[in-house]
PDB file of N, CA and C in Angstrom:
ATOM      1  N   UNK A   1      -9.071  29.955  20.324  1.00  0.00           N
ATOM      2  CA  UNK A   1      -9.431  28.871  19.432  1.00  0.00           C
ATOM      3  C   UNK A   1      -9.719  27.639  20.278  1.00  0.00           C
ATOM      4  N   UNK A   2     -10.836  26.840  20.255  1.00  0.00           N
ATOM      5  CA  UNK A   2     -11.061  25.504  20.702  1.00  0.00           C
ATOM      6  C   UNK A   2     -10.486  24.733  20.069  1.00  0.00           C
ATOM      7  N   UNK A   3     -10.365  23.716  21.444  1.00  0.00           N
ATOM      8  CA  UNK A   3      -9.082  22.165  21.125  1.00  0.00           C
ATOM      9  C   UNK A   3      -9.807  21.610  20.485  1.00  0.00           C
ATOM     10  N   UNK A   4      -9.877  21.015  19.131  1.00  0.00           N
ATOM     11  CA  UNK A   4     -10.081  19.945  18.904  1.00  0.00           C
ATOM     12  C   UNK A   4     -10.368  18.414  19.817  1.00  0.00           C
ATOM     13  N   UNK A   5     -11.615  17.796  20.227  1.00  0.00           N
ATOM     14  CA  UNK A   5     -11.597  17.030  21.096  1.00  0.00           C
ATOM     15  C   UNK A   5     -11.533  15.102  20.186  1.00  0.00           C
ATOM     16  N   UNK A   6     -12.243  15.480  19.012  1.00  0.00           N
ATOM     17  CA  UNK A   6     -12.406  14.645  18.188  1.00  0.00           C
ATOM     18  C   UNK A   6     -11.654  13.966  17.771  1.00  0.00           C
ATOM     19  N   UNK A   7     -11.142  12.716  16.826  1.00  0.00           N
ATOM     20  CA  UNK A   7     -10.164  11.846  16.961  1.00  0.00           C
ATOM     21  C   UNK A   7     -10.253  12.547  15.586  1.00  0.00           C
ATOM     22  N   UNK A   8      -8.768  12.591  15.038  1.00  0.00           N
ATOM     23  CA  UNK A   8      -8.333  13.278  13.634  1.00  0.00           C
ATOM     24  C   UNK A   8      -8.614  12.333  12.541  1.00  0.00           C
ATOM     25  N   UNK A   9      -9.164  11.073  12.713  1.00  0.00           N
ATOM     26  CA  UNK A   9     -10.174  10.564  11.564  1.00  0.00           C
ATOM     27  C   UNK A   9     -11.148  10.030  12.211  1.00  0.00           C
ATOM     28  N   UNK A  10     -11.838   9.438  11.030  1.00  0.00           N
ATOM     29  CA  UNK A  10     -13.299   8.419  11.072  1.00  0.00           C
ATOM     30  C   UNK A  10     -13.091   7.150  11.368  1.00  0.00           C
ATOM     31  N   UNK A  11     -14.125   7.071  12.061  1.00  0.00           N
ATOM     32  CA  UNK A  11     -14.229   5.258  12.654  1.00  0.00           C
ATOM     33  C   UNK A  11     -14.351   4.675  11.357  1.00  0.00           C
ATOM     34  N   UNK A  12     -14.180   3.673  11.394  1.00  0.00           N
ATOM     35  CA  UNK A  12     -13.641   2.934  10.442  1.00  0.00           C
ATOM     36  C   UNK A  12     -15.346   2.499  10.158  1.00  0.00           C
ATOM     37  N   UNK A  13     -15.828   1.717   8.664  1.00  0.00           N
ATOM     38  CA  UNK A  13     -16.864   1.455   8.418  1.00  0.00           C
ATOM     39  C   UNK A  13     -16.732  -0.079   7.916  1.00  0.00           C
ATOM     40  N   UNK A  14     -18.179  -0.793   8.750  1.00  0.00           N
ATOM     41  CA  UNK A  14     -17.872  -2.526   8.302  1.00  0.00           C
ATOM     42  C   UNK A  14     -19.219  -2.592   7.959  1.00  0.00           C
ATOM     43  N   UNK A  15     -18.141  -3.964   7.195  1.00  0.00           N
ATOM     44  CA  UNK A  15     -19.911  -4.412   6.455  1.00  0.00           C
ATOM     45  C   UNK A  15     -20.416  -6.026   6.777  1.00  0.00           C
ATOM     46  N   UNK A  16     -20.654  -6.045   7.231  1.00  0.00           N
ATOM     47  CA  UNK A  16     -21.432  -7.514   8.333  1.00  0.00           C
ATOM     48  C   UNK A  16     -21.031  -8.419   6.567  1.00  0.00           C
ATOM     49  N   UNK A  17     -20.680  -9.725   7.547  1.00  0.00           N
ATOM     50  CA  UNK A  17     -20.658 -10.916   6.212  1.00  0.00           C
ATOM     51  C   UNK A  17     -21.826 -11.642   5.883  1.00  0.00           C
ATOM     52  N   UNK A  18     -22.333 -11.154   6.824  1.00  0.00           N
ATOM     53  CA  UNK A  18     -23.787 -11.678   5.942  1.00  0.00           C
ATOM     54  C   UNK A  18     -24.511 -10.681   4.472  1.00  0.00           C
ATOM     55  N   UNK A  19     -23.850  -9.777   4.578  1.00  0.00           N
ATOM     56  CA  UNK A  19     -23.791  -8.851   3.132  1.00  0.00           C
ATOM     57  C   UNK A  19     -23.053  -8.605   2.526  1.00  0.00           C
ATOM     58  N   UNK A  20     -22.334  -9.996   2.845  1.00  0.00           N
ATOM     59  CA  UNK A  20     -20.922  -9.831   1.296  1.00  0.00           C
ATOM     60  C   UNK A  20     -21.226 -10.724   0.248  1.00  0.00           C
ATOM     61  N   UNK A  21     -21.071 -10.906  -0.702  1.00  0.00           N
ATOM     62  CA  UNK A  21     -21.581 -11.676  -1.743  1.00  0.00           C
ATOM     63  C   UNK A  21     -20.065 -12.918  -1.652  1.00  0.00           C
ATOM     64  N   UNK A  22     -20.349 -14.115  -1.889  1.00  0.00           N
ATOM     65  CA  UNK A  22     -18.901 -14.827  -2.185  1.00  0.00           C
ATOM     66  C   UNK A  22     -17.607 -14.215  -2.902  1.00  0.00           C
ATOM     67  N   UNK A  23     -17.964 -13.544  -4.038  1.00  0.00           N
ATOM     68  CA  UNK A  23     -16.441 -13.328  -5.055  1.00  0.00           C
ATOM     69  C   UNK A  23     -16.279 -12.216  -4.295  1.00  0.00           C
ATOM     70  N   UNK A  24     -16.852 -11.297  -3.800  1.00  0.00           N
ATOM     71  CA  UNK A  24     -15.862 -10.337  -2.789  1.00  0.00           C
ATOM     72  C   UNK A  24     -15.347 -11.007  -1.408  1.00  0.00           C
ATOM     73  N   UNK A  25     -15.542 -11.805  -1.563  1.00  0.00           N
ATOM     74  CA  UNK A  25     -14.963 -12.722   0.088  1.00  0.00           C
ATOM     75  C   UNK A  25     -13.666 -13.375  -0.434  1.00  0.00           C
ATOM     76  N   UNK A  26     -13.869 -13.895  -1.986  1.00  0.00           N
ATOM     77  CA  UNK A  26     -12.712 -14.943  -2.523  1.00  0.00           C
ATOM     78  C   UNK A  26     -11.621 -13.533  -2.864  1.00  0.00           C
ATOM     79  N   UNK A  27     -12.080 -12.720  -3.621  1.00  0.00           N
ATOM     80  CA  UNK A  27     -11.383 -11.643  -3.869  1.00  0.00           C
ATOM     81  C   UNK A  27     -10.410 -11.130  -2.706  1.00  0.00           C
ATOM     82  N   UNK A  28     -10.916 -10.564  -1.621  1.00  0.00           N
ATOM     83  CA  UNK A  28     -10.533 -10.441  -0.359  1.00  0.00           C
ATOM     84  C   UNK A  28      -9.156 -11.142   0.425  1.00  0.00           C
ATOM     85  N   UNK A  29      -9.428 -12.441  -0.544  1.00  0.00           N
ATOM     86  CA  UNK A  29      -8.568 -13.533   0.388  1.00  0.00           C
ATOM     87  C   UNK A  29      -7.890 -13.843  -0.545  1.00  0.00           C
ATOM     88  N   UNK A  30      -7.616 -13.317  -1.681  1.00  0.00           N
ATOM     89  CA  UNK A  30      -7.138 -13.860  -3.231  1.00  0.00           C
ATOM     90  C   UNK A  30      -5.663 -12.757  -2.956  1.00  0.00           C
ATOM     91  N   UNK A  31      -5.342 -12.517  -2.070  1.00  0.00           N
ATOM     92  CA  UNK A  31      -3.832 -11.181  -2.056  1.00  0.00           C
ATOM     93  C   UNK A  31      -3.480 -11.713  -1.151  1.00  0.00           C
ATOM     94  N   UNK A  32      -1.862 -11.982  -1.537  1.00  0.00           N
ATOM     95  CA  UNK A  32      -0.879 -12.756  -0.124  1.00  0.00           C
ATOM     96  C   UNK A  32      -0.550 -11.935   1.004  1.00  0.00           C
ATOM     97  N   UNK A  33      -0.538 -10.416   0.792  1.00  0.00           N
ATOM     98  CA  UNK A  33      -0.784  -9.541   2.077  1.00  0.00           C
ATOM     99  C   UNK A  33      -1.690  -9.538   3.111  1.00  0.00           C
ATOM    100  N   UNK A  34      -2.916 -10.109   2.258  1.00  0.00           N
ATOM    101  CA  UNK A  34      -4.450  -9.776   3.148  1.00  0.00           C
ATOM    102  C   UNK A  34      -4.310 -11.161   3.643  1.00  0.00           C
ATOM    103  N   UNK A  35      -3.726 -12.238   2.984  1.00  0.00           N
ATOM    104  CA  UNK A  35      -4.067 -13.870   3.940  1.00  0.00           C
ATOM    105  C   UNK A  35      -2.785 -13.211   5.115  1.00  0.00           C
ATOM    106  N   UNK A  36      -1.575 -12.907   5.112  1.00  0.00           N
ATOM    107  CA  UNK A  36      -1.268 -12.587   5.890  1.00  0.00           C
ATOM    108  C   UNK A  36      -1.482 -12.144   7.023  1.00  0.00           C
ATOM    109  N   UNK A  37      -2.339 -11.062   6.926  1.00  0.00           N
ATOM    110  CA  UNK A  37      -2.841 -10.091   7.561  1.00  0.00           C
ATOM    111  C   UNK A  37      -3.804 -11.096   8.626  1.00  0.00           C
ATOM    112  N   UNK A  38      -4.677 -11.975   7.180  1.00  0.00           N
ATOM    113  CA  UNK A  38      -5.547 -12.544   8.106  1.00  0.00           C
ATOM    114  C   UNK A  38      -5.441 -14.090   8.954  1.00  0.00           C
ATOM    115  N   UNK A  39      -4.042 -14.412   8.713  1.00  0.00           N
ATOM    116  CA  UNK A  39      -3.684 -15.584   9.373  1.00  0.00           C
ATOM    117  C   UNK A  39      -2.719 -15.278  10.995  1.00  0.00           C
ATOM    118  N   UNK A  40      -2.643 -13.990  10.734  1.00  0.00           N
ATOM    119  CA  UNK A  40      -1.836 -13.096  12.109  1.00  0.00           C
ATOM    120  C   UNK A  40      -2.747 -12.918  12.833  1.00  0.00           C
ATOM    121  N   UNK A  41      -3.849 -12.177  11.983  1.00  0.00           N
ATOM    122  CA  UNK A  41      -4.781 -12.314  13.671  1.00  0.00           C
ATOM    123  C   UNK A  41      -5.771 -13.055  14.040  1.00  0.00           C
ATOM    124  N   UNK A  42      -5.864 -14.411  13.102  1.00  0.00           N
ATOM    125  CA  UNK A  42      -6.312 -15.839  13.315  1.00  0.00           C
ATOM    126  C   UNK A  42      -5.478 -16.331  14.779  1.00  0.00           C
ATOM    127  N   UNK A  43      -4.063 -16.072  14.905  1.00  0.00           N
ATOM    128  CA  UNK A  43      -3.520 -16.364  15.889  1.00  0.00           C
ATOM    129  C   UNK A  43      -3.206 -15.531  16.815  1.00  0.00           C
ATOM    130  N   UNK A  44      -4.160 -14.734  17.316  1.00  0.00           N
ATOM    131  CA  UNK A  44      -3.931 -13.355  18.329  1.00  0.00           C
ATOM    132  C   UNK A  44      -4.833 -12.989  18.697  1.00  0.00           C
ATOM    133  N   UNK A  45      -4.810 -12.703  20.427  1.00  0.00           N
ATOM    134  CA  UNK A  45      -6.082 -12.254  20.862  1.00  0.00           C
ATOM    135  C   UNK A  45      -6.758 -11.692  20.085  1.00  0.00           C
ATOM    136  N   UNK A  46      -7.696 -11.400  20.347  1.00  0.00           N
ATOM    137  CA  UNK A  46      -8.928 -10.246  19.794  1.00  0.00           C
ATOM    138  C   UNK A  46      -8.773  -9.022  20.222  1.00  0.00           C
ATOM    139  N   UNK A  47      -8.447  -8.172  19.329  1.00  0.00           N
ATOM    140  CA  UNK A  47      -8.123  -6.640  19.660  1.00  0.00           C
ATOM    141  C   UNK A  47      -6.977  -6.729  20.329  1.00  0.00           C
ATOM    142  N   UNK A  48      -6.178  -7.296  19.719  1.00  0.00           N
ATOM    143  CA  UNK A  48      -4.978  -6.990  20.791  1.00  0.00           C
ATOM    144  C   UNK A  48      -3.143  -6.656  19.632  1.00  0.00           C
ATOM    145  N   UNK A  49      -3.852  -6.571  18.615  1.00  0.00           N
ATOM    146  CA  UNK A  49      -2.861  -5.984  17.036  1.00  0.00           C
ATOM    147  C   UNK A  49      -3.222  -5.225  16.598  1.00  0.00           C
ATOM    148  N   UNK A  50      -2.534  -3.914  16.675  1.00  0.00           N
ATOM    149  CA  UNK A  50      -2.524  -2.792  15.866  1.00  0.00           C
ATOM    150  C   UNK A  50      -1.980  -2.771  14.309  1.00  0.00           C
ATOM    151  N   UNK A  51      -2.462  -1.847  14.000  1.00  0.00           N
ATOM    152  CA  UNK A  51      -2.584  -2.123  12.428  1.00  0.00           C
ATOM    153  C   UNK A  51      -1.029  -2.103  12.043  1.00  0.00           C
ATOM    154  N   UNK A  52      -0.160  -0.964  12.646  1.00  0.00           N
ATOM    155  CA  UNK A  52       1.125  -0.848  12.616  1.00  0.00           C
ATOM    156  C   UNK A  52       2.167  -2.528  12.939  1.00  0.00           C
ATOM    157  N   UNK A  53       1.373  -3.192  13.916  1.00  0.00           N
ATOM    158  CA  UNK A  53       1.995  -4.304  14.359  1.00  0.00           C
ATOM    159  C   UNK A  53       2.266  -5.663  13.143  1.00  0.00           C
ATOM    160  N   UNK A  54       2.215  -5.367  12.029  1.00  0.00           N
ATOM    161  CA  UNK A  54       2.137  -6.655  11.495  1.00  0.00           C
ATOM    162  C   UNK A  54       3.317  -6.426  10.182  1.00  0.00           C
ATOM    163  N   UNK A  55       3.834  -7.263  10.070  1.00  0.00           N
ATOM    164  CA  UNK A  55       4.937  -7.650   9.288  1.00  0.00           C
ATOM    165  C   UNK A  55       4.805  -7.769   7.690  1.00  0.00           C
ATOM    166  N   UNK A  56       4.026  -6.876   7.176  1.00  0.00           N
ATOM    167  CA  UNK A  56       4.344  -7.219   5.511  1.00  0.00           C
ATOM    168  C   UNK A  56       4.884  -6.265   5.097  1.00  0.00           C
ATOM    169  N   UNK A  57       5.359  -6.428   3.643  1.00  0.00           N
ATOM    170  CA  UNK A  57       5.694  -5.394   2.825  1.00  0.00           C
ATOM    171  C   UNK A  57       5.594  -4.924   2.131  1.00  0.00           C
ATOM    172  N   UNK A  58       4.477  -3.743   2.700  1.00  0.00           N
ATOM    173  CA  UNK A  58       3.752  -2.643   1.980  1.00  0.00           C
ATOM    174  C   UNK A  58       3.810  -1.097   3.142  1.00  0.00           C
ATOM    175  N   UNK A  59       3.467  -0.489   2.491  1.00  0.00           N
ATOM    176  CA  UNK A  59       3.828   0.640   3.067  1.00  0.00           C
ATOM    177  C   UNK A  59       2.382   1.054   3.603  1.00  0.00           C
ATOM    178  N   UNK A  60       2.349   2.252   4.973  1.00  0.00           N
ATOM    179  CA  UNK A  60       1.421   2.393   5.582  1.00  0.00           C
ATOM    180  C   UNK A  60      -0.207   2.878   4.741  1.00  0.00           C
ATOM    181  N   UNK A  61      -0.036   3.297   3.574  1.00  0.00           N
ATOM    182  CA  UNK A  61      -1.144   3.845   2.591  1.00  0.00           C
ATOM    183  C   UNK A  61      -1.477   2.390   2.315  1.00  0.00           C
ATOM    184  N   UNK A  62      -0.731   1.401   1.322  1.00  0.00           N
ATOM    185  CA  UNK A  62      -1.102   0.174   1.149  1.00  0.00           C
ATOM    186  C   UNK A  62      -1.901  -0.710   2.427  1.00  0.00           C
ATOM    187  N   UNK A  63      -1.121  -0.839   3.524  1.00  0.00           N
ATOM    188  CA  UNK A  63      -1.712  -1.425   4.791  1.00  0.00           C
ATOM    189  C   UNK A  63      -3.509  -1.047   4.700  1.00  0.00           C
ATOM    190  N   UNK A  64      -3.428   0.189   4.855  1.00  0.00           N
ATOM    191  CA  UNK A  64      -4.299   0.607   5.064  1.00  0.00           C
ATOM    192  C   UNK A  64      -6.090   0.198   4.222  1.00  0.00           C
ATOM    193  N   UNK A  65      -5.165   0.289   2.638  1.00  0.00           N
ATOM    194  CA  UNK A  65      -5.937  -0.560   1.876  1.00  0.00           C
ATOM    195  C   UNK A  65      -6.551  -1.598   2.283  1.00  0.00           C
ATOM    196  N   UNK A  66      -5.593  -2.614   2.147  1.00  0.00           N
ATOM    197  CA  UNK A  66      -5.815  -4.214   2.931  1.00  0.00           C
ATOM    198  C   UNK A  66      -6.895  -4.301   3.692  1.00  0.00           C
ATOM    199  N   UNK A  67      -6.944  -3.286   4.586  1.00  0.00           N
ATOM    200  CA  UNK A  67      -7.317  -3.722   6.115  1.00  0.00           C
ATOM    201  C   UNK A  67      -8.740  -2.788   5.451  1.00  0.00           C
ATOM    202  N   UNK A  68      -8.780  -2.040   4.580  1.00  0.00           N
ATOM    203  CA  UNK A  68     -10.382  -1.498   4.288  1.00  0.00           C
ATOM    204  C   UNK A  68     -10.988  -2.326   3.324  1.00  0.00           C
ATOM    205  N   UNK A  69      -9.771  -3.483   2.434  1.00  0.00           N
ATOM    206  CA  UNK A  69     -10.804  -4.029   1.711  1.00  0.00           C
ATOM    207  C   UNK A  69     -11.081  -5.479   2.920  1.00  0.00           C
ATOM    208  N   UNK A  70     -10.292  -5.881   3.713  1.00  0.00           N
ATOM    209  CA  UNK A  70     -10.932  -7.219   4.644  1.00  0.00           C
ATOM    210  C   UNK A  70     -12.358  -6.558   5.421  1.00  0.00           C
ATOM    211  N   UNK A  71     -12.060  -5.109   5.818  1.00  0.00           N
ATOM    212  CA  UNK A  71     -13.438  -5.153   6.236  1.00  0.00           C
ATOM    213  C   UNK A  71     -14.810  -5.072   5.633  1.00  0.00           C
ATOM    214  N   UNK A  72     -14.272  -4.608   4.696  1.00  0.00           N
ATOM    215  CA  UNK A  72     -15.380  -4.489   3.136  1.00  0.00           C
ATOM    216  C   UNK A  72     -16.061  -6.321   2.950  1.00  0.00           C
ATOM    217  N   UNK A  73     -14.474  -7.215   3.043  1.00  0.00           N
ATOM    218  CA  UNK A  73     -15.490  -8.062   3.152  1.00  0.00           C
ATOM    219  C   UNK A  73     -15.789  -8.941   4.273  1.00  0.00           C
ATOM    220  N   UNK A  74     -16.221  -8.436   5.466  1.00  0.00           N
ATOM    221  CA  UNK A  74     -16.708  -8.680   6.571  1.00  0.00           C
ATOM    222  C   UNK A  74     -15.645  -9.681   7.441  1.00  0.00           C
ATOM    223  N   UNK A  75     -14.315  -9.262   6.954  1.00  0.00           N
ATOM    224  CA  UNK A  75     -13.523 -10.483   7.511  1.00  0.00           C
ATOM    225  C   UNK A  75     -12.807  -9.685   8.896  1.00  0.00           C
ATOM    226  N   UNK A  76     -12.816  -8.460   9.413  1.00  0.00           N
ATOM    227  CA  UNK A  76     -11.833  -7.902   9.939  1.00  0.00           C
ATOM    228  C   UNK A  76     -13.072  -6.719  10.695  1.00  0.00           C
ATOM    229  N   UNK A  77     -12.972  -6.423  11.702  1.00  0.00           N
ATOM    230  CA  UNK A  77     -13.252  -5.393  12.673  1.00  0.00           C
ATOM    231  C   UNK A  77     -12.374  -4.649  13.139  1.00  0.00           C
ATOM    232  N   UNK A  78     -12.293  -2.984  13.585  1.00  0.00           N
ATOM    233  CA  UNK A  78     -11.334  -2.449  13.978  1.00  0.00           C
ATOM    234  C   UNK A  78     -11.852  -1.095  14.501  1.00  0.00           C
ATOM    235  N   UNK A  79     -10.998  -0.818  15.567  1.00  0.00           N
ATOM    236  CA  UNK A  79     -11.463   0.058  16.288  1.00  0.00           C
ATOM    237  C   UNK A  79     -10.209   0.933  16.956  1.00  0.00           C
ATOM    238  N   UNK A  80     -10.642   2.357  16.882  1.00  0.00           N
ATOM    239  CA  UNK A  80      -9.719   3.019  17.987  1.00  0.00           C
ATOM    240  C   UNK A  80      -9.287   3.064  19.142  1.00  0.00           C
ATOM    241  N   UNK A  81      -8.124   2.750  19.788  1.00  0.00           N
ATOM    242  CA  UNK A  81      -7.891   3.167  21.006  1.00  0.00           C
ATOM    243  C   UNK A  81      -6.891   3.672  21.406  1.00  0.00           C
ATOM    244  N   UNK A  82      -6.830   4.946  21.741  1.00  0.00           N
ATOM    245  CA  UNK A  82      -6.419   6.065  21.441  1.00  0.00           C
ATOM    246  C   UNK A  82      -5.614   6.707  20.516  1.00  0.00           C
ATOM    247  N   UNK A  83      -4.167   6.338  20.201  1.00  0.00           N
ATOM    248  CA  UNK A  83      -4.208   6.610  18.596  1.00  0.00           C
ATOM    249  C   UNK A  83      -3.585   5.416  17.583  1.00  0.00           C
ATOM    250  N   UNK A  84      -4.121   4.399  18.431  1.00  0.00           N
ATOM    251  CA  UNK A  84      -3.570   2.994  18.028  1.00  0.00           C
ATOM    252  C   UNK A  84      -5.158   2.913  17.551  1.00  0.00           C
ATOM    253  N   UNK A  85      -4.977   2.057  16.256  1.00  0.00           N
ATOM    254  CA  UNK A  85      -6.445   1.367  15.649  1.00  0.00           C
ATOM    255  C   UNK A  85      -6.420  -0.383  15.667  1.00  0.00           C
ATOM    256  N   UNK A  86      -6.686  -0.734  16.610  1.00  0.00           N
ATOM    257  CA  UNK A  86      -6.799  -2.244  16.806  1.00  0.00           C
ATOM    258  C   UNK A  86      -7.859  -2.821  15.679  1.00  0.00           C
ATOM    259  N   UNK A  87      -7.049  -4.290  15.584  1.00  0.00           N
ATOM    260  CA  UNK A  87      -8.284  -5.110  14.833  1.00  0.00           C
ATOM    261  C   UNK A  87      -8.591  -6.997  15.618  1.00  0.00           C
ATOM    262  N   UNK A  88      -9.794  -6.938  14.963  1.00  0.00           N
ATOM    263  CA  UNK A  88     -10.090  -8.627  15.354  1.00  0.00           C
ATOM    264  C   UNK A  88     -10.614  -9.311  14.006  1.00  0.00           C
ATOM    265  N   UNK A  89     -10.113 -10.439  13.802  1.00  0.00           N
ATOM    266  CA  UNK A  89     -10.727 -11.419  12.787  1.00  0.00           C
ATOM    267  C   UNK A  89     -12.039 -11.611  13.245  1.00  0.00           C
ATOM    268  N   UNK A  90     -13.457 -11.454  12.115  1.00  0.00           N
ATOM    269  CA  UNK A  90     -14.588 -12.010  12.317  1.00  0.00           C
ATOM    270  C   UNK A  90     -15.063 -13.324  12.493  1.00  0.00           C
ATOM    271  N   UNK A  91     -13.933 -13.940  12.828  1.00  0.00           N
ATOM    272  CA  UNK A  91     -14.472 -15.292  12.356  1.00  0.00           C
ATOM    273  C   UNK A  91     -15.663 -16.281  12.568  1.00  0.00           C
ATOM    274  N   UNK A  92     -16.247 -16.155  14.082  1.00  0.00           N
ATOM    275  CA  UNK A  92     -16.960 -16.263  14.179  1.00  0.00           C
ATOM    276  C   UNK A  92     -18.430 -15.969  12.809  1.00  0.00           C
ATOM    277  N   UNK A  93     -18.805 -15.239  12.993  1.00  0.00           N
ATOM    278  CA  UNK A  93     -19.671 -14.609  11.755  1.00  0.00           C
ATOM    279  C   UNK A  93     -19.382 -14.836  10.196  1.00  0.00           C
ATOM    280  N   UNK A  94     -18.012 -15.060  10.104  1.00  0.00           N
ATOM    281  CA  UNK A  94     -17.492 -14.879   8.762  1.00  0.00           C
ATOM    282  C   UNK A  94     -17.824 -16.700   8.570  1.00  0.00           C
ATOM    283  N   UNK A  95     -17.267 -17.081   9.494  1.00  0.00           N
ATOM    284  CA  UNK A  95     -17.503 -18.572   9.079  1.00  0.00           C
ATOM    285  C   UNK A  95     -19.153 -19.332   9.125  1.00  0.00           C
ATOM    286  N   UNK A  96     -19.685 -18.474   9.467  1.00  0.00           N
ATOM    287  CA  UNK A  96     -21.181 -19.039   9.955  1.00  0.00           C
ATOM    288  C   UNK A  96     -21.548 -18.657   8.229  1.00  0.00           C
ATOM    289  N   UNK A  97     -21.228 -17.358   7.662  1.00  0.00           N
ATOM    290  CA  UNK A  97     -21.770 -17.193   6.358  1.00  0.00           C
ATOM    291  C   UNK A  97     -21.210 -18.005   5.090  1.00  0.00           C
ATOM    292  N   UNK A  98     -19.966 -18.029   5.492  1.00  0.00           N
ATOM    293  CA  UNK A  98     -19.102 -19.215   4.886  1.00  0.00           C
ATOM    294  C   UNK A  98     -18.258 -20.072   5.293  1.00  0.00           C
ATOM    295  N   UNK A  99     -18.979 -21.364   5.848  1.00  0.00           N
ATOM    296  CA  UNK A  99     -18.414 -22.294   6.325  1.00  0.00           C
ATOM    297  C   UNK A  99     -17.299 -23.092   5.783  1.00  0.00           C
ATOM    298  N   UNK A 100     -15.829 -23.075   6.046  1.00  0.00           N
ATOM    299  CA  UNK A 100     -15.133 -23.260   5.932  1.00  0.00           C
ATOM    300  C   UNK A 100     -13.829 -23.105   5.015  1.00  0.00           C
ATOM    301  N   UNK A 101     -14.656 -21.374   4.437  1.00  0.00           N
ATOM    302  CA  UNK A 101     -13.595 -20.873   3.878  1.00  0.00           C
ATOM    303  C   UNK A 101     -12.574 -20.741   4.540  1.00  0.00           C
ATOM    304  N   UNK A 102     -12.750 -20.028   5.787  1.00  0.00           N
ATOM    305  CA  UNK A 102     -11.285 -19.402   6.703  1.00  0.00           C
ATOM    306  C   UNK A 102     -10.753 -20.392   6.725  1.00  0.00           C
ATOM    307  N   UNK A 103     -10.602 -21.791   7.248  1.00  0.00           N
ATOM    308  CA  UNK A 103      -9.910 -22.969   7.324  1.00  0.00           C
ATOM    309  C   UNK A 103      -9.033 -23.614   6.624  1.00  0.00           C
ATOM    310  N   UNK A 104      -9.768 -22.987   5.194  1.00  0.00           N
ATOM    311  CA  UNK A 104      -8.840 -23.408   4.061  1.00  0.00           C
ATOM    312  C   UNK A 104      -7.775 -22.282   3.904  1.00  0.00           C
ATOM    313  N   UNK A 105      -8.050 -21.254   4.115  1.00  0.00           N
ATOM    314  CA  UNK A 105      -6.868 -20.218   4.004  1.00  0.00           C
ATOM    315  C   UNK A 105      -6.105 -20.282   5.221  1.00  0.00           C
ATOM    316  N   UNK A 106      -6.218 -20.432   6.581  1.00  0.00           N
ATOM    317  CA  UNK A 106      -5.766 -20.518   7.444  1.00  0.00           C
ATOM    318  C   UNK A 106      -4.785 -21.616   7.361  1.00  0.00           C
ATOM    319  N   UNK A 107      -5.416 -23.000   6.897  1.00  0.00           N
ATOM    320  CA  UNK A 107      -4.138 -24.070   6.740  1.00  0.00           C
ATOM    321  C   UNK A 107      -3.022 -23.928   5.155  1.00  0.00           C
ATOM    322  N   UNK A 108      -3.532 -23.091   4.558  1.00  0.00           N
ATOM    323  CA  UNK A 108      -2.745 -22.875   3.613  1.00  0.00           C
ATOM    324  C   UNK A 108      -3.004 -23.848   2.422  1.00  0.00           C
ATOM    325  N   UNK A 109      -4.256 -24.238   2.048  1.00  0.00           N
ATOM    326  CA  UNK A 109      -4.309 -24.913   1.139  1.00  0.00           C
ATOM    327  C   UNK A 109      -4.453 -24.013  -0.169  1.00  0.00           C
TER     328      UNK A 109
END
């Protein structure tokens, strides 16, 4: 029988913020898990937090959610390395499409 060489899931799928519509961006950012999520790695290198690494309380199926609907709306990138799945805030991009949403969620208004 051949080894399996392939990673036991799928790369993850994003959707650029320049093709998110606003209410899926407000939506996105409208759950105190996901500002969480996204104010942790507002303050953390880039690619340098695994999905496992972050402190809320939800369980790994829920996490998982989160982190497919931020990329859904172009707020979150993530990638494999090796069987850790790292992520980075878009911000760059995210804020160019919507200027100064992140800021307001980031300071907590």
């Amino acid at each position: 029988m051949a080894q399996r060489t392939a990673s036991h899931r799928a790369a993850p799928e994003h959707t650029h913020p320049d093709d998110v519509p606003l209410l899926t961006a407000l939506a996105a950012l409208a759950d105190p898990v996901r500002i969480t999520l996204v104010r942790e790695l507002a303050g953390s290198p880039e690619w340098s937090r695994a999905c496992g690494s972050f402190d809320v309380p939800v369980g790994k199926a829920a996490l998982s959610h989160h982190f497919a609907v931020l990329r859904g709306a172009g707020l979150v990138e993530q990638r494999d390395e090796g069987p850790k799945r790292v992520n980075r805030l878009r911000r760059a991009e995210f804020d160019t499409r919507f200027p100064g949403l992140l800021d307001l969620v980031l300071r907590g208004v």
